[in-house]
C-alpha atoms as a PDB file:
ATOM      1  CA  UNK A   1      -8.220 -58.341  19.456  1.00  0.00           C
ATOM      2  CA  UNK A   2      -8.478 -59.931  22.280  1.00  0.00           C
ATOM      3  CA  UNK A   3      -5.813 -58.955  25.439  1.00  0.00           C
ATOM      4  CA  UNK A   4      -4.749 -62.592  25.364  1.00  0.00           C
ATOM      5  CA  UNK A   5      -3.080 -62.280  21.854  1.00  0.00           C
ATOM      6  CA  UNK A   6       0.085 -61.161  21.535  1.00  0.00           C
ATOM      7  CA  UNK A   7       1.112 -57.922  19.995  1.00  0.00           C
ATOM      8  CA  UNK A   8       4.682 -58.219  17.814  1.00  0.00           C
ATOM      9  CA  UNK A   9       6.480 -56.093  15.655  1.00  0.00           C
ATOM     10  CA  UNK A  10       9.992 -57.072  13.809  1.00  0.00           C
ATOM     11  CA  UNK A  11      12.196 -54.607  12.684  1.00  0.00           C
ATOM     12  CA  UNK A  12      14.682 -56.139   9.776  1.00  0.00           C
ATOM     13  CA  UNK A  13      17.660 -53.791   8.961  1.00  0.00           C
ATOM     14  CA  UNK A  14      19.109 -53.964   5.000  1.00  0.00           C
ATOM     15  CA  UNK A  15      21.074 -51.331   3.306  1.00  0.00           C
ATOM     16  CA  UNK A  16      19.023 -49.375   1.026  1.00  0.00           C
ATOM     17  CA  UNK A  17      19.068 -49.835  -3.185  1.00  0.00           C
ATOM     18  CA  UNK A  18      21.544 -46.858  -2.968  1.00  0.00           C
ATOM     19  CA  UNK A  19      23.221 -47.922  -0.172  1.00  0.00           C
ATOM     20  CA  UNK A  20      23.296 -44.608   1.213  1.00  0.00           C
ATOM     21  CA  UNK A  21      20.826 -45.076   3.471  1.00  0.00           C
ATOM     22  CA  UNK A  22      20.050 -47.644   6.013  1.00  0.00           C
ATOM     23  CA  UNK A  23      16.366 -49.677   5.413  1.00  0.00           C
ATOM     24  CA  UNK A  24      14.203 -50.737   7.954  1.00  0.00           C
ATOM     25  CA  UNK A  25      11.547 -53.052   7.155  1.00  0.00           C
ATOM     26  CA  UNK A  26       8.833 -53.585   9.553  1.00  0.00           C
ATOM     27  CA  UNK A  27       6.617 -56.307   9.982  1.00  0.00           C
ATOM     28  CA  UNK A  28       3.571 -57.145  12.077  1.00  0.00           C
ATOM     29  CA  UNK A  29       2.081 -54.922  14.610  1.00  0.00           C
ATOM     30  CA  UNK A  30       2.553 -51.050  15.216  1.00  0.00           C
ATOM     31  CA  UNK A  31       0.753 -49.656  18.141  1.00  0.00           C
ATOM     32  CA  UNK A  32       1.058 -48.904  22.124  1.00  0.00           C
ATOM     33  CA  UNK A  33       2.398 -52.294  23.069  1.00  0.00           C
ATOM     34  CA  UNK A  34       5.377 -52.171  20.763  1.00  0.00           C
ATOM     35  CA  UNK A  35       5.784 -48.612  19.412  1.00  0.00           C
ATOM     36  CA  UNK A  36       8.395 -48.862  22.216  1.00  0.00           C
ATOM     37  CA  UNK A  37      11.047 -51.173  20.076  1.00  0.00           C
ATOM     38  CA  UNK A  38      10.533 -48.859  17.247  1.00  0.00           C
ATOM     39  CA  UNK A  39      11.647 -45.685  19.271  1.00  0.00           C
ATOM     40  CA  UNK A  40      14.538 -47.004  20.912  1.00  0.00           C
ATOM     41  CA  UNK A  41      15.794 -48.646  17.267  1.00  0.00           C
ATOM     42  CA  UNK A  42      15.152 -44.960  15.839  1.00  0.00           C
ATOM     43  CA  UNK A  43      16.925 -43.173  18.780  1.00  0.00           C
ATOM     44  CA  UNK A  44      19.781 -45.849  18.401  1.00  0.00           C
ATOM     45  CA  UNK A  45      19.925 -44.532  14.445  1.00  0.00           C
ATOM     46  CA  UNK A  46      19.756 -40.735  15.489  1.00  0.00           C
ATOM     47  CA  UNK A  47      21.114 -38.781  12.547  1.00  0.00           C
ATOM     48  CA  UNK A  48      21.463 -41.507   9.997  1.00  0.00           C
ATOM     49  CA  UNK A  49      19.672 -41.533   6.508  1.00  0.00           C
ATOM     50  CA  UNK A  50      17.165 -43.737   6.818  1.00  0.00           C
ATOM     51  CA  UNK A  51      14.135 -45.553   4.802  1.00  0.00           C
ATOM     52  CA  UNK A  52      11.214 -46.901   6.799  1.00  0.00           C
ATOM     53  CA  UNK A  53       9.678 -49.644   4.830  1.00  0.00           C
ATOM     54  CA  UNK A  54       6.111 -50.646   6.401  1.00  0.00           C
ATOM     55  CA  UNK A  55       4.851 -52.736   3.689  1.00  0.00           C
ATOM     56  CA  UNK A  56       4.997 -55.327   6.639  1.00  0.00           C
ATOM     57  CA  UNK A  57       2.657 -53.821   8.754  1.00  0.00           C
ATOM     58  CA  UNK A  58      -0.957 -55.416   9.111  1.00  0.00           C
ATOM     59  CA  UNK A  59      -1.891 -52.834  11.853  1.00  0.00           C
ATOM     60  CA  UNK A  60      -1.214 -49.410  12.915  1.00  0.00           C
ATOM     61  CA  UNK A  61      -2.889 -47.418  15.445  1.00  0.00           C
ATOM     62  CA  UNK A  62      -2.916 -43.879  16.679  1.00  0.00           C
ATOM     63  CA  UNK A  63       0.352 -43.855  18.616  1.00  0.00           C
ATOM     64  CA  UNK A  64       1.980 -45.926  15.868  1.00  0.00           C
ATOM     65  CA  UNK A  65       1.498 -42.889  13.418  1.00  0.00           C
ATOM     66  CA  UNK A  66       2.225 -40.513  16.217  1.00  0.00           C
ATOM     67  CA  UNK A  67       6.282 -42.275  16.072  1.00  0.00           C
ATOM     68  CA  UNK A  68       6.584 -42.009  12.751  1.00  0.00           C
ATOM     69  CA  UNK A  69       5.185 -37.978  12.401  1.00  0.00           C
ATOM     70  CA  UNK A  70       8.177 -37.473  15.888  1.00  0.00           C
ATOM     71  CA  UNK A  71      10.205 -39.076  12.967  1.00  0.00           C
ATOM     72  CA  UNK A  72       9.976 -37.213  10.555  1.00  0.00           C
ATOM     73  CA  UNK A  73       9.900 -33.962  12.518  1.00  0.00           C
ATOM     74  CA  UNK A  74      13.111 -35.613  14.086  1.00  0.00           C
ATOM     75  CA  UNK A  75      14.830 -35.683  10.576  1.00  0.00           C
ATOM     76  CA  UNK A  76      13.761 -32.291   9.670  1.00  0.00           C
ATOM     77  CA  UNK A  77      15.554 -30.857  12.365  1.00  0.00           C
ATOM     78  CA  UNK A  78      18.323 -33.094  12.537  1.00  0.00           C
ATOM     79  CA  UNK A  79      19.092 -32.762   8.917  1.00  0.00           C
ATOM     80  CA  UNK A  80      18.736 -36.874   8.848  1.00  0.00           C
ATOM     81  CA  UNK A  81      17.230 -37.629   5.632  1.00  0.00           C
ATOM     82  CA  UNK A  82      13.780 -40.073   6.420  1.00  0.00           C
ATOM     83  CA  UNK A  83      11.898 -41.642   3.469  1.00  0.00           C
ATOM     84  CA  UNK A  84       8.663 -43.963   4.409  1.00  0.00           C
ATOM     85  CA  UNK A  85       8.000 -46.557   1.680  1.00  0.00           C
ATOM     86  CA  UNK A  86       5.195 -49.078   1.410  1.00  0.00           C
ATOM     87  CA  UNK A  87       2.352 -47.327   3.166  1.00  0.00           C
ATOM     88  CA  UNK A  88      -1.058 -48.413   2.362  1.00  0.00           C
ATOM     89  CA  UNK A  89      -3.983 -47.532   3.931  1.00  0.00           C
END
């Protein structure tokens, strides 16, 4: 990819099929140039239940995985449920 292109990533909110949690679907582009959105949506959400739905995703690179392993470690210790949904790889 060429530095010319542009790098985007969308972040949709939804409730959950339960409703108990809120659902983030993400679509596009997870990497350095816009991990950045995803973190400060995630820090926004800091203790709620939350699904991560990247069946949108048509790239992810090393620091893209790097968020969502913080994540997770994140909801361990915060006793903030996490559930990922829709990775393919």
């Amino acid at each position: 990819m060429s530095s010319a292109q542009k790098h985007e990533l969308q972040i949709a909110p939804a409730a959950s099929e339960d409703f108990r949690r809120l659902l983030l679907r993400l679509e596009g582009e997870l990497d350095l140039s816009t991990g950045a959105l995803l973190r400060a949506w995630l820090r926004k959400l800091d203790r709620q239940p939350l699904v991560l739905d990247l069946g949108g995703l048509t790239y992810t690179d090393w620091s893209g995985l790097a968020i969502l392993l913080e994540e997770r470690t994140r909801s361990v210790q915060n006793g903030a449920p996490l559930r990922i949904r829709g990775a393919t790889g």
